[in-house]
Protein backbone atom coordinates (compact mmCIF):
# COMPACT_ATOMS: atom_id res chain seq x y z
CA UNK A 1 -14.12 7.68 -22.77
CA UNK A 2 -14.46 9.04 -19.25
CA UNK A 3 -17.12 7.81 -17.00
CA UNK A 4 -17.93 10.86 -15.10
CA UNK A 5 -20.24 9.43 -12.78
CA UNK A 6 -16.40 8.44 -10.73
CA UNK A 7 -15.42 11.71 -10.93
CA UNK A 8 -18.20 13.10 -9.88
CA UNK A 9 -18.69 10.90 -6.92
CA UNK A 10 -15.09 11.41 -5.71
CA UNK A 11 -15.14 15.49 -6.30
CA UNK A 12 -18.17 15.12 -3.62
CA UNK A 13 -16.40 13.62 -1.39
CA UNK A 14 -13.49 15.76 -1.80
CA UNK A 15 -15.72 19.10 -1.08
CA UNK A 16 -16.92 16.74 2.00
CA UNK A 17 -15.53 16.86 5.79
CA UNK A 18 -14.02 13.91 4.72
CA UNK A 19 -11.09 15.61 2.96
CA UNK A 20 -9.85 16.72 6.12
CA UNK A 21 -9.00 13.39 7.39
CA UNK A 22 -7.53 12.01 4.01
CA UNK A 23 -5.30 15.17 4.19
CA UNK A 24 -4.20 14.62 7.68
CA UNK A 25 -3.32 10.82 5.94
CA UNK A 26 -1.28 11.91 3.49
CA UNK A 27 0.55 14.28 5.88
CA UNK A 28 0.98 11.41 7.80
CA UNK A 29 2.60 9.64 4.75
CA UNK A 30 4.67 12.52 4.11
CA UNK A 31 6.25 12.53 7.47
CA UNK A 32 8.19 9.38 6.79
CA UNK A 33 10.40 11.53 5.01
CA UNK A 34 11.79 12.14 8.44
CA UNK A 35 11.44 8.54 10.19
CA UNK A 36 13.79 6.72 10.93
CA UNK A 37 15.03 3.73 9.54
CA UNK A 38 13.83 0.89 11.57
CA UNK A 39 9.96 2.89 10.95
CA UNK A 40 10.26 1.80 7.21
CA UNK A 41 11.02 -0.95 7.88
CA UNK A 42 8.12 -1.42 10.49
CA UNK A 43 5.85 -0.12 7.50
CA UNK A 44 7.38 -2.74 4.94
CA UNK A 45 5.93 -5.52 7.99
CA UNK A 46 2.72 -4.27 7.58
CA UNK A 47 2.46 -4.33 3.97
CA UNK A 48 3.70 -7.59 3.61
CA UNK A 49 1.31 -8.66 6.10
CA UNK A 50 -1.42 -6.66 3.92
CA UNK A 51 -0.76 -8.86 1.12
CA UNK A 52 -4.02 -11.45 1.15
CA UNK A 53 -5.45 -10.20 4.20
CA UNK A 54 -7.03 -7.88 5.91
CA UNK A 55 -5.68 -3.85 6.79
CA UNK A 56 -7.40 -3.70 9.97
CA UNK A 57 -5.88 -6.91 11.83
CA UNK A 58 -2.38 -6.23 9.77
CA UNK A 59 -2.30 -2.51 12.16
CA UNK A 60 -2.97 -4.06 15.24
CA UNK A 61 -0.01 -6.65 14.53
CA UNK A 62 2.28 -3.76 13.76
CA UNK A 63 1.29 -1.92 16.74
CA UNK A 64 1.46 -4.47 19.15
CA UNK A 65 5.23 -5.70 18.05
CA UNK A 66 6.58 -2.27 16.67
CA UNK A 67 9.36 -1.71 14.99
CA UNK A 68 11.60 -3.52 17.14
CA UNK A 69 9.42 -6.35 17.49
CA UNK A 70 9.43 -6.88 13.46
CA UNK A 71 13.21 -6.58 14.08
CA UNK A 72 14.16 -8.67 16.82
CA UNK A 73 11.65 -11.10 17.82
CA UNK A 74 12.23 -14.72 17.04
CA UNK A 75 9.87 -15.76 13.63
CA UNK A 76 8.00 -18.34 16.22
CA UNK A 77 7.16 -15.23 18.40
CA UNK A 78 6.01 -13.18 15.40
CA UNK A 79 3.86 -16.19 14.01
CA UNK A 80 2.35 -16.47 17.68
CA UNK A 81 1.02 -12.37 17.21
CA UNK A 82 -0.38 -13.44 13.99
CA UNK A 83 -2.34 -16.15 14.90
CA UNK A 84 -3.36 -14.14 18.03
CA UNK A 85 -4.58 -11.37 15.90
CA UNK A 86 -6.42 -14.09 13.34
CA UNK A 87 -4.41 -12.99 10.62
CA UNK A 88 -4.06 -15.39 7.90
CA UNK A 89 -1.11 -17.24 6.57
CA UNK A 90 1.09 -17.29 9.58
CA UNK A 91 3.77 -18.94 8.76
CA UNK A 92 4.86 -17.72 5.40
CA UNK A 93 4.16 -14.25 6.80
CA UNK A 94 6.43 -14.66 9.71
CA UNK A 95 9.19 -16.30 7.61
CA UNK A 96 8.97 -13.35 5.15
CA UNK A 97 8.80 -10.85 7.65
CA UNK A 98 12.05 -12.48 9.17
CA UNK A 99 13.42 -13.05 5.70
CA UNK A 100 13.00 -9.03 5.32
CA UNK A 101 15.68 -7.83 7.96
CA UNK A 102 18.69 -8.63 5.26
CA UNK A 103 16.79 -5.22 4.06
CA UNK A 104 16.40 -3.33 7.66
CA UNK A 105 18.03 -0.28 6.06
CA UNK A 106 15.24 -0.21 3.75
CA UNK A 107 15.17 3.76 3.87
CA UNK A 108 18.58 4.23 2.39
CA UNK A 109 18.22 1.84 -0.40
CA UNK A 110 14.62 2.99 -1.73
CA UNK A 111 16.21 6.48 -1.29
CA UNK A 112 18.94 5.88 -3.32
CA UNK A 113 16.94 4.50 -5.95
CA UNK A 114 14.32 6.82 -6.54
CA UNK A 115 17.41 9.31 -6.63
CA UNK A 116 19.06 7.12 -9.19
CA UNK A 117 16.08 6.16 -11.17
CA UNK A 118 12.75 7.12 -9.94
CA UNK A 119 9.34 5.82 -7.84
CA UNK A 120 8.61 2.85 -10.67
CA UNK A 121 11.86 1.53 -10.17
CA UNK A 122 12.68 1.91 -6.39
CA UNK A 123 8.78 -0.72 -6.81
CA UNK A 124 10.73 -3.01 -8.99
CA UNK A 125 13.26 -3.35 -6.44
CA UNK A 126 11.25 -4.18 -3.47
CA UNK A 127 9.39 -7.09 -6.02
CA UNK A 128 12.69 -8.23 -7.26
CA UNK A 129 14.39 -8.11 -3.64
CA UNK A 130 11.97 -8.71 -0.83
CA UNK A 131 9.70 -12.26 -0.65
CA UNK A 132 6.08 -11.77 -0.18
CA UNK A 133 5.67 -8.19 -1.72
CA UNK A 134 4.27 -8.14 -5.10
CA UNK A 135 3.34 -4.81 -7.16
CA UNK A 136 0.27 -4.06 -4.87
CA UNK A 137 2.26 -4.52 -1.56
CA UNK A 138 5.21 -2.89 -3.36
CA UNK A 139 3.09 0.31 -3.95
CA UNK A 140 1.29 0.51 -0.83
CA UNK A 141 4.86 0.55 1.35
CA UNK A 142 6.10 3.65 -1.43
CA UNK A 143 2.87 5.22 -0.57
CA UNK A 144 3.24 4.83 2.96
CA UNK A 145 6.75 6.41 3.58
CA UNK A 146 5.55 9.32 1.24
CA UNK A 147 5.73 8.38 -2.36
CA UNK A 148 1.94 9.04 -4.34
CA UNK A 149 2.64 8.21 -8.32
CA UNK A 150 1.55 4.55 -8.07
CA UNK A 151 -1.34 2.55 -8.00
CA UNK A 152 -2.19 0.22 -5.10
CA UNK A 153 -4.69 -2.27 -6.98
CA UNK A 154 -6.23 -4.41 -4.02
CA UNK A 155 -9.61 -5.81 -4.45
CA UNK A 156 -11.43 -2.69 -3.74
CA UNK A 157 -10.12 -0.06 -6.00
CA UNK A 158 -9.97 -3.38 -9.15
CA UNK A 159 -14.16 -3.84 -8.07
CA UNK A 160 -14.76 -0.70 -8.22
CA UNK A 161 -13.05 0.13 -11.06
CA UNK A 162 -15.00 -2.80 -12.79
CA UNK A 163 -17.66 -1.23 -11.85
CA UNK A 164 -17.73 1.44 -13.54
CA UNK A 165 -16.60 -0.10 -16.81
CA UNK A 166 -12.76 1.03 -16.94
CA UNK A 167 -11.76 -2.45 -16.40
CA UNK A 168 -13.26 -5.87 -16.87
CA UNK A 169 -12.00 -7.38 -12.89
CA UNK A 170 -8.94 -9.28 -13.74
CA UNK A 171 -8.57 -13.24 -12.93
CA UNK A 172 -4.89 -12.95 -12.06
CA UNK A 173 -2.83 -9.77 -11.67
CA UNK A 174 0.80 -10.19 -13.43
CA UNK A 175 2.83 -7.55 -14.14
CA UNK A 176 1.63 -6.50 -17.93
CA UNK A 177 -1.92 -6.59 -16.62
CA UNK A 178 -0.91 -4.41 -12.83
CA UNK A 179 0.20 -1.88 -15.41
CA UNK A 180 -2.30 -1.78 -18.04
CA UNK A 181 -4.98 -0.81 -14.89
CA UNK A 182 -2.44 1.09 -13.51
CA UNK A 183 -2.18 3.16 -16.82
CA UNK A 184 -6.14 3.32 -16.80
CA UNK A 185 -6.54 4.33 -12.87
CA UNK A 186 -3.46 7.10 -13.37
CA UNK A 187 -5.46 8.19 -15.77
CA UNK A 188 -8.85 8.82 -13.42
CA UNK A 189 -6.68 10.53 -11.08
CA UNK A 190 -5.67 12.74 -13.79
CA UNK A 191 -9.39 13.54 -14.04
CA UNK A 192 -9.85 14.32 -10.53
CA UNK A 193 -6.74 16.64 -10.53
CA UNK A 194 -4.84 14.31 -7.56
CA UNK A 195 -2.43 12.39 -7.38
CA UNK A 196 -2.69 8.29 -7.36
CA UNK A 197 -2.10 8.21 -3.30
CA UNK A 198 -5.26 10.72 -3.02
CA UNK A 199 -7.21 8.77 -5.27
CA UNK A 200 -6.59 5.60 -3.66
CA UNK A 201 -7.67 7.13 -0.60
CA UNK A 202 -11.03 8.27 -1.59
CA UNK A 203 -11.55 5.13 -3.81
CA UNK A 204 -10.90 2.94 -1.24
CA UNK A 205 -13.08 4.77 1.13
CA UNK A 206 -16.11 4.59 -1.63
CA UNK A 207 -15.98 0.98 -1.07
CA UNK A 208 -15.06 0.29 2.61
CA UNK A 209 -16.62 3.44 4.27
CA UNK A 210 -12.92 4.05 5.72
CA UNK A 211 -9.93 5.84 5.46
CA UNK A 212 -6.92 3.44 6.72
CA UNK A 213 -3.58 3.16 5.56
């Protein structure tokens, strides 16, 4: 059964002044198409730092050290930002983010992936391969360097989803149940005529009053 009072909510928004800035997002997302490199890896960083914590202080991490920072600087220097920035879990973040850089050509392998197999399994890759990124974090980096047929199922889209009686809020998220919800938000964004990446955009901002990354 579809609870229209979602729909409606988000088609609001959409017809809002607010669709201009998700738009210029997902532009922005697009555009990674043509990034280089050491960029994608940069946005891997942030998601892993994502994971657990908070979007806001994960940005200002990534601006301050960059890509090359997340590439070069010693793990002791990148736990130092973290802490700076009152980010939590320092020091498995650090070591992850340093564990990451056997993966610094991220762009060709998630490429060659999707080309092989497609978005679903370039995600399985990045859980199977890379520490620290689970499907959530795994999602959010696709999404980020221009991918938008997953979910990313953080706290605020699961809540509101409970909410509005799609999903009873989940005590732990394993894989079975990250795809059962993903099946059941895929199928709200069919609804809404957009794809996940827009949804999760307009979702997210229904709960936080922002439109981040």
């Amino acid at each position: 059964m579809v609870n229209n009072h979602i729909i409606n909510e988000i088609e609001k928004i959409k017809n809002s002044e607010l669709s201009k800035k998700v738009n210029q997002r997902l532009n922005e997302f697009s555009s990674f198409k043509n990034k280089s490199t050491k960029e994608w890896f940069s946005e891997l960083c942030f998601c892993l730092l994502t994971a657990n914590s908070k979007a806001k202080t994960a940005i200002n991490i990534q601006n301050e050290l960059k890509a090359d920072g997340f590439i070069n600087l010693s793990q002791e220097e990148i736990k130092n930002c973290i802490i700076k920035n009152k980010h939590r879990f320092h020091n498995n973040k650090s070591k992850f983010i340093v564990n990451a850089r056997e993966h610094v050509d991220i762009k060709n392998k998630i490429i060659e992936i999707i080309n092989r197999k497609n978005e679903m399994g370039a995600r399985q890759w990045l859980v199977d391969n890379i520490k620290g990124i689970g499907y959530k974090e795994a999602s959010h980096f696709l999404r980020n360097v221009g991918y938008f047929n997953l979910a990313i199922l953080d706290r605020h889209i699961l809540n509101l989803m409970a909410e509005h009686n799609y999903i009873q809020r989940p005590k732990h998220l394993n894989k079975s149940t990250y795809l059962e919800i993903e099946e059941k938000f895929n199928f709200i964004a069919e609804k809404a005529h957009m794809a996940p990446a827009e949804l999760d955009l307009y979702m997210w901002y229904m709960k936080t009053g922002e439109i981040l990354k």
